[in-house]
Protein backbone atom coordinates (compact mmCIF):
# COMPACT_ATOMS: atom_id res chain seq x y z
CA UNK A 1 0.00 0.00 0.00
CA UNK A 2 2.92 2.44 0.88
CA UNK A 3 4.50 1.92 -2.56
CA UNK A 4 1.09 2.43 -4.49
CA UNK A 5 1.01 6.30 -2.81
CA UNK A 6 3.86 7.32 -5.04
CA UNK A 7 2.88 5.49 -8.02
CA UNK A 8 -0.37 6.93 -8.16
CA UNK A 9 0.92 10.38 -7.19
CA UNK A 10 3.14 10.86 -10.19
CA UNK A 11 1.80 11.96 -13.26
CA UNK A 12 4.80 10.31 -15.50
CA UNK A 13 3.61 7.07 -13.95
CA UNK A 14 4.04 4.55 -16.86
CA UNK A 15 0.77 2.31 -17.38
CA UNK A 16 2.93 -0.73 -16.53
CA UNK A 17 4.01 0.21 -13.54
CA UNK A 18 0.58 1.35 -12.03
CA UNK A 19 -0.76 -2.47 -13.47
CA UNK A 20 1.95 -3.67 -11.87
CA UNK A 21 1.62 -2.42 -8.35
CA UNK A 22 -2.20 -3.39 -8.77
CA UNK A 23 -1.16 -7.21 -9.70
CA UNK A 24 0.82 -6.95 -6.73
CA UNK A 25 -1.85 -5.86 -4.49
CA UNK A 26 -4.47 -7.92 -6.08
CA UNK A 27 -2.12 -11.36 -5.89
CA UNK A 28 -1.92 -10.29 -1.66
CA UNK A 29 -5.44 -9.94 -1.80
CA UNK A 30 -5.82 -13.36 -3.26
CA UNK A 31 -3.31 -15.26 -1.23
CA UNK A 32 -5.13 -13.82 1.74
CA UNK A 33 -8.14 -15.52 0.69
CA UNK A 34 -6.52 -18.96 0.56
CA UNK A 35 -5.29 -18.56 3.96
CA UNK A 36 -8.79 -18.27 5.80
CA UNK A 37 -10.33 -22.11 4.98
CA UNK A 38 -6.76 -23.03 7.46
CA UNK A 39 -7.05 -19.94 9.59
CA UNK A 40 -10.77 -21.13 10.45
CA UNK A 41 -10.09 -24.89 10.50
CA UNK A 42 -7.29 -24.34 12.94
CA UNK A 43 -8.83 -21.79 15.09
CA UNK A 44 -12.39 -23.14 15.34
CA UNK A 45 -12.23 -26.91 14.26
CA UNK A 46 -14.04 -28.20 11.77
CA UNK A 47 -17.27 -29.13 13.65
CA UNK A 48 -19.05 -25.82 12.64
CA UNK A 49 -16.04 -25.24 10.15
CA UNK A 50 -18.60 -24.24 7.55
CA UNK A 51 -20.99 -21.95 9.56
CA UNK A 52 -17.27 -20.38 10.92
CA UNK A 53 -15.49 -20.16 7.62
CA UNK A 54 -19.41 -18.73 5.79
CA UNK A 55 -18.87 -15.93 8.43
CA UNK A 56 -15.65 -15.43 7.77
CA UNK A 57 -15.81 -14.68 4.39
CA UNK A 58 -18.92 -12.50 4.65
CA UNK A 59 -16.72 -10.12 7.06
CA UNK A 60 -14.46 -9.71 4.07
CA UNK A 61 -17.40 -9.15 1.31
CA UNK A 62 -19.25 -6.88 3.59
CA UNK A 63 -15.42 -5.25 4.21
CA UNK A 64 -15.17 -4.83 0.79
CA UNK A 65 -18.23 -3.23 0.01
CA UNK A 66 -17.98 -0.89 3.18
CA UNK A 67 -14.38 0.38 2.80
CA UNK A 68 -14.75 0.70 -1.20
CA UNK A 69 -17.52 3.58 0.03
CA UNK A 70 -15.06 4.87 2.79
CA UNK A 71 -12.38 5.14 -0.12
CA UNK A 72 -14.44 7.28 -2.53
CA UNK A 73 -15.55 9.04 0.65
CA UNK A 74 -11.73 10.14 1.57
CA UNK A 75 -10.88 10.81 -2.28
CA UNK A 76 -13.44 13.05 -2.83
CA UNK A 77 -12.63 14.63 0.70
CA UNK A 78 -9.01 15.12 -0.62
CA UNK A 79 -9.50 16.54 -3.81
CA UNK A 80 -8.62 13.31 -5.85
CA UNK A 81 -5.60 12.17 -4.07
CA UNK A 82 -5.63 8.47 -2.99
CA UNK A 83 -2.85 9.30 -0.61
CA UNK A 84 -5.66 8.96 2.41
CA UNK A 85 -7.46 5.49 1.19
CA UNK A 86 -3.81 4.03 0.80
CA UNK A 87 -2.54 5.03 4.49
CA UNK A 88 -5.75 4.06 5.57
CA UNK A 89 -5.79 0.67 3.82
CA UNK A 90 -2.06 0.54 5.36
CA UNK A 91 -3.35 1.36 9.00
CA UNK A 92 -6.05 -1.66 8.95
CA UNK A 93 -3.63 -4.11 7.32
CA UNK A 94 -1.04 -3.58 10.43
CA UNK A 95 -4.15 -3.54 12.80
CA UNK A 96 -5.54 -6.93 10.72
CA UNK A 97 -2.07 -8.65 10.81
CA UNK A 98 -1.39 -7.70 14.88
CA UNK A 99 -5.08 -9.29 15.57
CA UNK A 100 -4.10 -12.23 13.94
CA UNK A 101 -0.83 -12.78 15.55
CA UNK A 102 -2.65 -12.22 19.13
CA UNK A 103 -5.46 -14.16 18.73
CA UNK A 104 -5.16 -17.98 20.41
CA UNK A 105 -7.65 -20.75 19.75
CA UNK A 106 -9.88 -21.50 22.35
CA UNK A 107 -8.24 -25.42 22.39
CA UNK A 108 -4.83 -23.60 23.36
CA UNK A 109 -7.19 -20.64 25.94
CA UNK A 110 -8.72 -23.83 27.50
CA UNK A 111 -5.81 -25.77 28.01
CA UNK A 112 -3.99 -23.00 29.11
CA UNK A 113 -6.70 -22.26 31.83
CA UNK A 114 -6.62 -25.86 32.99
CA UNK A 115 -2.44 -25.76 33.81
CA UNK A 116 -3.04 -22.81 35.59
CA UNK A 117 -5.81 -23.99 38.37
């Protein structure tokens, strides 16, 4: 996200280079995908693995639909610049990726629990 702020800044941007930061971002955006089927199955099980994973990916549709709004919103705001969307993108991908290193599965919460009483 921090290198798309200068890319799209620049006026002498060559095409290939602004389709090339978007591949970039768009390849992240699909690896991430892959990832939550394992990040459910590990952190819930797979006894409601479908109801948990169904959830899951609505969070990210809904996500998509709400911050695609909040984009235009800070664009317009900024006359145009997408300076704003990108260091806001930025600030929930470092939030997302800190949640997911904190969070513990309840397996690991419950055992945990249990050594300590």
């Amino acid at each position: 996200m921090l290198v798309a702020i200068p890319v799209t800044r620049s006026t002498g941007t060559a095409p290939l280079t602004v389709f090339a930061v978007a591949t970039l971002i768009g390849f992240n955006d699909g690896a991430n995908l892959s990832l939550f089927p394992a990040f459910a199955k590990d952190l819930w099980g797979l006894k409601a693995f479908g109801l948990n994973y169904g959830i899951l990916f609505s969070a990210c549709v809904v996500g998509g639909f709400v911050l695609s709004r909040l984009q235009q919103t800070l664009a317009a705001t900024s006359g145009g610049s997408y300076t704003s969307s990108f260091l806001t993108a930025c600030a929930l991908l470092i939030a997302g990726a800190l949640l997911a290193l904190t969070i513990k599965p309840p397996r690991a919460l419950a055992q945990k629990k249990a050594r300590v009483s």
